[in-house]
PDB file of N, CA and C in Angstrom:
ATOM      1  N   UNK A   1       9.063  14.439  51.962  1.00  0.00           N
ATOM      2  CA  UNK A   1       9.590  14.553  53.291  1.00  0.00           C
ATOM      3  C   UNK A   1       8.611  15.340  54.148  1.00  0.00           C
ATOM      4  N   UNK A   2       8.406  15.190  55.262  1.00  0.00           N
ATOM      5  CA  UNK A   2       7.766  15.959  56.536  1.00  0.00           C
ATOM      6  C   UNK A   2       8.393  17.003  56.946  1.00  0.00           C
ATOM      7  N   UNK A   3       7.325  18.220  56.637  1.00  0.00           N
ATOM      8  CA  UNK A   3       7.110  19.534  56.487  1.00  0.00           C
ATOM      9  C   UNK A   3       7.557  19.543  58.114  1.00  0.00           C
ATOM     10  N   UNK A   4       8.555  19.794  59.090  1.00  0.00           N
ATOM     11  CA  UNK A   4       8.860  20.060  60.558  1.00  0.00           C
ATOM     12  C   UNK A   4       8.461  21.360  60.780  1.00  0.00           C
ATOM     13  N   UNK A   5       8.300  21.551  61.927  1.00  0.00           N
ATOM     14  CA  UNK A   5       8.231  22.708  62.590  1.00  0.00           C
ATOM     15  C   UNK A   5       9.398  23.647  62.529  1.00  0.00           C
ATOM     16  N   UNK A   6      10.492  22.514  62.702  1.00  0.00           N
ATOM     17  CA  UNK A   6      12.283  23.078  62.304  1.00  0.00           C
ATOM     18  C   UNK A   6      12.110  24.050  60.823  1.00  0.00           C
ATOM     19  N   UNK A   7      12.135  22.829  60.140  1.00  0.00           N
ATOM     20  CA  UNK A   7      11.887  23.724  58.810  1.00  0.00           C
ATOM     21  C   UNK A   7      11.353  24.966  58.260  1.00  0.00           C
ATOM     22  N   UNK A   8      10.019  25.067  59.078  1.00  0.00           N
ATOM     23  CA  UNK A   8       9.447  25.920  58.969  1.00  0.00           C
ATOM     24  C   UNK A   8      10.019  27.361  59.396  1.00  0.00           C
ATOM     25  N   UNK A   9      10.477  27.052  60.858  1.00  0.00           N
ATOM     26  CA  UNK A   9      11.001  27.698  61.134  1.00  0.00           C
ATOM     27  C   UNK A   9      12.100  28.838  60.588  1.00  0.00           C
ATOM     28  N   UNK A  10      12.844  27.428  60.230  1.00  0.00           N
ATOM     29  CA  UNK A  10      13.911  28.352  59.454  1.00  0.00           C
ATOM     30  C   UNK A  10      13.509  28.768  58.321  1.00  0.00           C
ATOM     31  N   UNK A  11      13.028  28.785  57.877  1.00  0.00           N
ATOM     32  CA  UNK A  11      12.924  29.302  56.215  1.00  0.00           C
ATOM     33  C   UNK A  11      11.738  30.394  56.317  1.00  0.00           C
ATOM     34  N   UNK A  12      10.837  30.567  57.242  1.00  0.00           N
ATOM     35  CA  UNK A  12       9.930  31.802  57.441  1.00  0.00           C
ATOM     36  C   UNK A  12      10.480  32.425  58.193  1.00  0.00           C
ATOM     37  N   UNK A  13      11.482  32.086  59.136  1.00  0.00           N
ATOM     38  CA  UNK A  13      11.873  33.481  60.864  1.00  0.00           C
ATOM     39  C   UNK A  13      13.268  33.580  59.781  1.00  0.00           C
ATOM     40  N   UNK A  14      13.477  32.535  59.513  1.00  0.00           N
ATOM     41  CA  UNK A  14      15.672  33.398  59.550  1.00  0.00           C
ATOM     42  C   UNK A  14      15.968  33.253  57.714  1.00  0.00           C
ATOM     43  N   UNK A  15      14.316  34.114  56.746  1.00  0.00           N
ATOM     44  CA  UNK A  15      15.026  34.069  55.356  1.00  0.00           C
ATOM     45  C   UNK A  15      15.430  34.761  54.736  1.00  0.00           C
ATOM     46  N   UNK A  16      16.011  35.783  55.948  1.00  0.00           N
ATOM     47  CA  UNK A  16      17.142  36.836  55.061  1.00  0.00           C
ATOM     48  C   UNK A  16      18.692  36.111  55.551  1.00  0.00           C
ATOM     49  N   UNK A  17      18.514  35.226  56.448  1.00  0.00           N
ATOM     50  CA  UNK A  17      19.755  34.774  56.769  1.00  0.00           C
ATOM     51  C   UNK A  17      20.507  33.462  56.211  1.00  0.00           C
ATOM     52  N   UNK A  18      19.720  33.086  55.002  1.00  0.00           N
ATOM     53  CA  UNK A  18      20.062  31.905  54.263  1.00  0.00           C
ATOM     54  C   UNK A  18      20.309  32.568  53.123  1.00  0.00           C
ATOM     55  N   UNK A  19      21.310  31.795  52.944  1.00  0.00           N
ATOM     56  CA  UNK A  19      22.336  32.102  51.565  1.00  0.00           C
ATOM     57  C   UNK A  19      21.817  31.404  50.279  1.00  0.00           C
ATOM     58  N   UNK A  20      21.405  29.771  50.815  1.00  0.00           N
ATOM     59  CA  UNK A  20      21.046  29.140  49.305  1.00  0.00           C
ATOM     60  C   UNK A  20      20.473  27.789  50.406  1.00  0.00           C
ATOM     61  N   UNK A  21      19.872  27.217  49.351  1.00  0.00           N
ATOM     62  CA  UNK A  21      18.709  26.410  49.710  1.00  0.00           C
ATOM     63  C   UNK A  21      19.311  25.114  48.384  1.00  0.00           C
ATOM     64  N   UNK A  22      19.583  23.872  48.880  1.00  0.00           N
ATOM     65  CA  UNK A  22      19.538  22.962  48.285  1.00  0.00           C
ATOM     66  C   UNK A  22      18.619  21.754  48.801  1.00  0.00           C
ATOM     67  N   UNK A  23      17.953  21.099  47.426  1.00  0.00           N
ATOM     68  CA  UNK A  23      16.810  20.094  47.761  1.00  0.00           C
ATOM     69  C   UNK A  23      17.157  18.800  46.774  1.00  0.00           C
ATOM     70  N   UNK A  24      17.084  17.607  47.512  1.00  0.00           N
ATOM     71  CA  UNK A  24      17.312  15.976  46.938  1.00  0.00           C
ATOM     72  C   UNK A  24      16.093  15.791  46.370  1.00  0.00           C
ATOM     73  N   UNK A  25      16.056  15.063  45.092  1.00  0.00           N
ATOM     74  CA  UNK A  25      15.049  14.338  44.970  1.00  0.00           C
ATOM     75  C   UNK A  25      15.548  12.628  44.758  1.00  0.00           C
ATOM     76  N   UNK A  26      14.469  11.837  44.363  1.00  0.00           N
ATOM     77  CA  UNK A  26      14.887  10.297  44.001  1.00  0.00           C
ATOM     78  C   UNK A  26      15.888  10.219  42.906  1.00  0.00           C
ATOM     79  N   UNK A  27      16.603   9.988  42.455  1.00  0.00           N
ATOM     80  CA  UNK A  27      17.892   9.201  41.555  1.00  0.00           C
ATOM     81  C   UNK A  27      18.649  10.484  41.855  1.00  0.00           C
ATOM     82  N   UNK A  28      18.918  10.833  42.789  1.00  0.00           N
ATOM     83  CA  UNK A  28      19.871  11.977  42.888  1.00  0.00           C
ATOM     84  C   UNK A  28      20.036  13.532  41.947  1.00  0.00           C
ATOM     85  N   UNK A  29      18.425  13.470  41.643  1.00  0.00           N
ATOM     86  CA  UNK A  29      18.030  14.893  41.326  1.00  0.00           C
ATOM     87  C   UNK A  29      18.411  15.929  42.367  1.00  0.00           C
ATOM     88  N   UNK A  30      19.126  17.095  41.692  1.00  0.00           N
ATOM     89  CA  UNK A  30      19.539  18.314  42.889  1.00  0.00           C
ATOM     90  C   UNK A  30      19.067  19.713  42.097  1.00  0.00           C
ATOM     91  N   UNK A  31      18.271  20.337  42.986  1.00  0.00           N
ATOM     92  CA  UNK A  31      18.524  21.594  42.249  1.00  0.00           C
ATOM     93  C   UNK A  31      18.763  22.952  43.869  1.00  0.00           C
ATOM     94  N   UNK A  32      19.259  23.770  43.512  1.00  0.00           N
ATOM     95  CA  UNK A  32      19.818  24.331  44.574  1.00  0.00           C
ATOM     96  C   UNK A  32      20.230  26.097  43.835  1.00  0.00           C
ATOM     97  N   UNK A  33      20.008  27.132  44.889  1.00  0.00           N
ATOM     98  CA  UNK A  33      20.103  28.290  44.430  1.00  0.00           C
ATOM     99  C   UNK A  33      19.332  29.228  45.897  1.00  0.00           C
ATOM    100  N   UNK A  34      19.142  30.523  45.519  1.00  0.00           N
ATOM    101  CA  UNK A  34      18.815  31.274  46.670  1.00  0.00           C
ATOM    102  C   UNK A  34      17.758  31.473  46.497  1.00  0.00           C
ATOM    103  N   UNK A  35      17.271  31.389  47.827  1.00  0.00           N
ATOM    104  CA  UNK A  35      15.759  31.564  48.502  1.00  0.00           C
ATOM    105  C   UNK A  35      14.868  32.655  47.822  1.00  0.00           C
ATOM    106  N   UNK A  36      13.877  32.156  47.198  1.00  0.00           N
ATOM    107  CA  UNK A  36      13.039  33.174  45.855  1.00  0.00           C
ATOM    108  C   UNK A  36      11.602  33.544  46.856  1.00  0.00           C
ATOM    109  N   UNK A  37      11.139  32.759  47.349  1.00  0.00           N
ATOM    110  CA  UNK A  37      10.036  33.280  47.845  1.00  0.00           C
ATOM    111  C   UNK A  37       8.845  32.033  48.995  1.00  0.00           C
ATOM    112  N   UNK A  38       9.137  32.580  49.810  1.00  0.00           N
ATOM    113  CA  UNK A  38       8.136  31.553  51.020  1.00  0.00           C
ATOM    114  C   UNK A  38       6.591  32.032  51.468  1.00  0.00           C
ATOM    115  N   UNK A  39       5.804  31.513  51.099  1.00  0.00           N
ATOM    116  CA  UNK A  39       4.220  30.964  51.110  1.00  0.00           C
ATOM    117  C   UNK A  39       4.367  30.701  52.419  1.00  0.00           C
ATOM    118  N   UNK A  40       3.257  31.531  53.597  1.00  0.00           N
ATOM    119  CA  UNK A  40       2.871  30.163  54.836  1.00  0.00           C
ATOM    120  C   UNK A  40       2.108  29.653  54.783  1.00  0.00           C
ATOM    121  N   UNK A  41       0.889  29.718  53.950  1.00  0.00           N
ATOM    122  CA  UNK A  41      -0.372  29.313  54.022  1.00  0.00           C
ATOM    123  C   UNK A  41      -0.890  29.246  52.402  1.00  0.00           C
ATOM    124  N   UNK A  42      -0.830  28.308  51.932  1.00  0.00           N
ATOM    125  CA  UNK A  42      -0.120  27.138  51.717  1.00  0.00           C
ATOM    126  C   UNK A  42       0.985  27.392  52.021  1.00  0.00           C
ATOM    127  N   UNK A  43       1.548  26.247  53.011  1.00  0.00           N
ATOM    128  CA  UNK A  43       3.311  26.561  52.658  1.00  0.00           C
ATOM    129  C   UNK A  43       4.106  25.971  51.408  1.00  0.00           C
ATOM    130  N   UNK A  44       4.876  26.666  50.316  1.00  0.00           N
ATOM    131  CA  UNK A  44       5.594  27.025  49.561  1.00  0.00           C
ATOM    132  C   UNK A  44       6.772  27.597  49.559  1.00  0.00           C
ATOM    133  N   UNK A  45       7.644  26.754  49.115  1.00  0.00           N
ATOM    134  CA  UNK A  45       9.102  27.462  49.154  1.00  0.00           C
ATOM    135  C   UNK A  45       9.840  27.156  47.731  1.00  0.00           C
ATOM    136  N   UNK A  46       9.818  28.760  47.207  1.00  0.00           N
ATOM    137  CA  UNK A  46      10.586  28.555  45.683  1.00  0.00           C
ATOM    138  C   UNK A  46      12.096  29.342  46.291  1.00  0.00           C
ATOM    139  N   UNK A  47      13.088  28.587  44.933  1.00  0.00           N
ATOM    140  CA  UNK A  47      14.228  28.857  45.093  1.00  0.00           C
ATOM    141  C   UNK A  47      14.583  29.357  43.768  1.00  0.00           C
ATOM    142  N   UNK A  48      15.914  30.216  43.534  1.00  0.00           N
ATOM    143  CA  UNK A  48      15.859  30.949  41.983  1.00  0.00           C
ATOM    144  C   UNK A  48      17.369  29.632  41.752  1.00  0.00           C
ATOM    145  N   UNK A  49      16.413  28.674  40.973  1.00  0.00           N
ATOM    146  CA  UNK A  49      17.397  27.370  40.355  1.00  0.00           C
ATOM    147  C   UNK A  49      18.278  27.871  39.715  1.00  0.00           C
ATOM    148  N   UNK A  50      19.766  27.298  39.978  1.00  0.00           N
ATOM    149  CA  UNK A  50      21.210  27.460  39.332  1.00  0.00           C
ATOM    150  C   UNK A  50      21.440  26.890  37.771  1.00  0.00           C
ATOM    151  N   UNK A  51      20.543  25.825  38.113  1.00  0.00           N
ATOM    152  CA  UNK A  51      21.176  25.008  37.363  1.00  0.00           C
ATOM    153  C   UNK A  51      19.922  24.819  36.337  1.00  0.00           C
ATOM    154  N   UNK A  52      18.754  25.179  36.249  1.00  0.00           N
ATOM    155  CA  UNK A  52      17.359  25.560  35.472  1.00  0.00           C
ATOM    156  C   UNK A  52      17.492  27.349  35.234  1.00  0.00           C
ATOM    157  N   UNK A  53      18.106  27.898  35.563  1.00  0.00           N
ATOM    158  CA  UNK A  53      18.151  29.271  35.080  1.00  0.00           C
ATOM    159  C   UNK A  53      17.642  29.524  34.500  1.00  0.00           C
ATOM    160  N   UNK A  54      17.851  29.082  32.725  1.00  0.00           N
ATOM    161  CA  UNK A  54      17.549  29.736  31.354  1.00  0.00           C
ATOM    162  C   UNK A  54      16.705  29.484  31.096  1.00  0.00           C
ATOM    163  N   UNK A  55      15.974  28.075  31.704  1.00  0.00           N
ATOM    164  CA  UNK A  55      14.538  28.004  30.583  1.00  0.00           C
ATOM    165  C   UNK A  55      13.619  27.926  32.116  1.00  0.00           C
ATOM    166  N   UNK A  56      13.853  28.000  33.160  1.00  0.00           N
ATOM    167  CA  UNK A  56      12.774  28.104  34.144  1.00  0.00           C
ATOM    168  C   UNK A  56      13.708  28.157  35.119  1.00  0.00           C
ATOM    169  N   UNK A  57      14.242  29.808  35.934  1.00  0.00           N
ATOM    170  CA  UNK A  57      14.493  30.379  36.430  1.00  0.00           C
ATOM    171  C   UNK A  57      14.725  30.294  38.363  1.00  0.00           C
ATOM    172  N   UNK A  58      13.163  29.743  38.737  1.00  0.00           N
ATOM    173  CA  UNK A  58      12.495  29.185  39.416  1.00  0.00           C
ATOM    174  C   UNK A  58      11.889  28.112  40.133  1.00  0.00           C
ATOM    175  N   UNK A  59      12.092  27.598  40.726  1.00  0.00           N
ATOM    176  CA  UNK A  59      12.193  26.138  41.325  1.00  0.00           C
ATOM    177  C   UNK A  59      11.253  26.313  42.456  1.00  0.00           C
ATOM    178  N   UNK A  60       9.962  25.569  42.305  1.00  0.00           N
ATOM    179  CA  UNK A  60       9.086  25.085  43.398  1.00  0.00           C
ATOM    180  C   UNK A  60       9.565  24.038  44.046  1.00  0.00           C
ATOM    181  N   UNK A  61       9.835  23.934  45.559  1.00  0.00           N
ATOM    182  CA  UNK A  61      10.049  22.274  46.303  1.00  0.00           C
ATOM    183  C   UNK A  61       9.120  21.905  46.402  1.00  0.00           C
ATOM    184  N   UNK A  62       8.989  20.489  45.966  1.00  0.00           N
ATOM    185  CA  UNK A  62       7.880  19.558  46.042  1.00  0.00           C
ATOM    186  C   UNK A  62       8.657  18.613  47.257  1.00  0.00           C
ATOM    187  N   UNK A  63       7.750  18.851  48.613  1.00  0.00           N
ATOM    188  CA  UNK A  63       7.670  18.228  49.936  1.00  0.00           C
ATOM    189  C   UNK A  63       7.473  16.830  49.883  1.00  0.00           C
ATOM    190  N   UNK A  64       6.849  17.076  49.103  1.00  0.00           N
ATOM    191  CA  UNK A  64       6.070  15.154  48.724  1.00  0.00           C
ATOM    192  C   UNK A  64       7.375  14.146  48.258  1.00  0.00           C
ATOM    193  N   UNK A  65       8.206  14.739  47.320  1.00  0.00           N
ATOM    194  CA  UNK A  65       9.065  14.485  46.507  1.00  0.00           C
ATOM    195  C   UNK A  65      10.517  14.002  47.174  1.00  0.00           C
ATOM    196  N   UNK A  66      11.154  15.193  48.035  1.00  0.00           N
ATOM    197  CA  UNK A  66      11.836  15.744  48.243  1.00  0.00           C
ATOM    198  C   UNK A  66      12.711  14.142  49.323  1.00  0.00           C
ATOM    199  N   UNK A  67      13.653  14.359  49.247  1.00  0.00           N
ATOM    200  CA  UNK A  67      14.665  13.630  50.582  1.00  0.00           C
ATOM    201  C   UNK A  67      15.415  14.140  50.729  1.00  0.00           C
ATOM    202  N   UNK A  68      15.835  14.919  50.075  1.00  0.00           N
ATOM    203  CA  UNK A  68      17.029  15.698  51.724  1.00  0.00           C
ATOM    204  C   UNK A  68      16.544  17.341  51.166  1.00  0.00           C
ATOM    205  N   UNK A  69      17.023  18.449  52.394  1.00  0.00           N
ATOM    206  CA  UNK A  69      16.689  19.809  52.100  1.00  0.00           C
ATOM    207  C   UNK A  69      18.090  20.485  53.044  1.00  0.00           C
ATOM    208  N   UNK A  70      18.922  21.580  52.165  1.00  0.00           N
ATOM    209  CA  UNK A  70      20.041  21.136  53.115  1.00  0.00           C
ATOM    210  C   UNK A  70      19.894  23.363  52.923  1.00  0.00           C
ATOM    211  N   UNK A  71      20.016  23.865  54.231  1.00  0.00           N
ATOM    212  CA  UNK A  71      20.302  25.143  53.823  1.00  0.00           C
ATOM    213  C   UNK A  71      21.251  25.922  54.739  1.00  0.00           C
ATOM    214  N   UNK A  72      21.838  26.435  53.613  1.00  0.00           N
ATOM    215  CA  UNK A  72      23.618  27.195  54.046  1.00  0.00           C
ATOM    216  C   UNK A  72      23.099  28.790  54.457  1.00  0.00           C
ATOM    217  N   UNK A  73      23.866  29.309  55.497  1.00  0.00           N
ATOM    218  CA  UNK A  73      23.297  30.441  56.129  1.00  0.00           C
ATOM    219  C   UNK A  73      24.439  31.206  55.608  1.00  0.00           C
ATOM    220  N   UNK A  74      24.737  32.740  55.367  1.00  0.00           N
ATOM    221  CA  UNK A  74      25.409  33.142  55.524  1.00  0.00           C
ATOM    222  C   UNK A  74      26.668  33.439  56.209  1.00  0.00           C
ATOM    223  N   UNK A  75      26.391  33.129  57.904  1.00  0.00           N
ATOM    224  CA  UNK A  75      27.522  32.693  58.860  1.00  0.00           C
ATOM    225  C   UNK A  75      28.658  31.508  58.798  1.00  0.00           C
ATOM    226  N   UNK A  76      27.764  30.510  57.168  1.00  0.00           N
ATOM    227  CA  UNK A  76      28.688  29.302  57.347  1.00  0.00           C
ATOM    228  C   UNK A  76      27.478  28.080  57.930  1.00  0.00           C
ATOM    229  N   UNK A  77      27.206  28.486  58.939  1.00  0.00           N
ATOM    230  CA  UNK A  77      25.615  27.428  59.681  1.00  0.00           C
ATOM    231  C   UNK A  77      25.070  26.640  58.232  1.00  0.00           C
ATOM    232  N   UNK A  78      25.615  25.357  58.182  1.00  0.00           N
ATOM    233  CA  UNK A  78      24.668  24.543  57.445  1.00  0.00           C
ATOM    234  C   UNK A  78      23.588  23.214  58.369  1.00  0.00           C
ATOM    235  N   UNK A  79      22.463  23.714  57.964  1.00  0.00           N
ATOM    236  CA  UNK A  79      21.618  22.473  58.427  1.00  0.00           C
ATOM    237  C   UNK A  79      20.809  21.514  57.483  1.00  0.00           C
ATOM    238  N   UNK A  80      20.515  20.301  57.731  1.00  0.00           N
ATOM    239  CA  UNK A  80      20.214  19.651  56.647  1.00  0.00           C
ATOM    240  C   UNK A  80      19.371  18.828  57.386  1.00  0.00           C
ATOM    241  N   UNK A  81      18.129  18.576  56.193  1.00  0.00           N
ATOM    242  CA  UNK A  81      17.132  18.058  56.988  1.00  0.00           C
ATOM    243  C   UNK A  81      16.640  16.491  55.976  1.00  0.00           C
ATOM    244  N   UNK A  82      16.694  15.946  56.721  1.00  0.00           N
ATOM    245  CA  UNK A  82      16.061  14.778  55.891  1.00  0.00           C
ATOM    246  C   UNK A  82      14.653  13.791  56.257  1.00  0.00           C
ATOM    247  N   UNK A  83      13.864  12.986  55.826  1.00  0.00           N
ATOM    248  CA  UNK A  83      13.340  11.980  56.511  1.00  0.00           C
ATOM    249  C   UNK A  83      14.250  11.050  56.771  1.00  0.00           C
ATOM    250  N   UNK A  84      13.760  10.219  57.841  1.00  0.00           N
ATOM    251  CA  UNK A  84      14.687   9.059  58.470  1.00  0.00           C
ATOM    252  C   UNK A  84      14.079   7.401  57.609  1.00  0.00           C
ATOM    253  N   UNK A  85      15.453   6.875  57.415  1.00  0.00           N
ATOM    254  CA  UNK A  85      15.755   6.280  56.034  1.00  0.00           C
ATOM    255  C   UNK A  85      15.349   4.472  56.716  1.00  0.00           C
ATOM    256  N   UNK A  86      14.253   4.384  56.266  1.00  0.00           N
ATOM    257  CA  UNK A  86      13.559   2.951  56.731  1.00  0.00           C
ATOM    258  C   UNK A  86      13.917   1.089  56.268  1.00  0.00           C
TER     259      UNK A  86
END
């Protein structure tokens, strides 16, 4: 998916204000958990995986990969970002 300016946004200005970070991949791969650590240069965004916990803790998003990126704010504010479906 395409790295937006949106995106960026949110996840470098407002990432004490996100609660958890969920990411799509192809056959309906999900992994989802709270915001572990954001890279700007390279940009990088790891998340501490829910559901990979025990044997890899840690979850890199692969941008390349990815179709939907959906993130829940503390206030409730969910935004969800996708590419547009051709």
């Amino acid at each position: 998916m395409e790295i937006t300016f949106d995106i960026k946004d949110d996840l470098i200005s407002h990432t004490k204000l996100i609660e958890n970070v969920e990411v799509v991949y192809k056959k309906k791969k999900k992994h989802n958990g709270a915001l572990s650590a954001v890279k700007i240069s390279p940009f990088e965004v790891r998340i501490l995986d829910e559901t990979t916990k025990e044997e890899n803790p840690q979850h890199l998003i692969d941008f390349d990969l990815a179709q939907q990126l959906t993130l829940t704010f503390f206030d409730g504010t969910v935004k969800t970002y996708q590419d547009p479906i051709v």
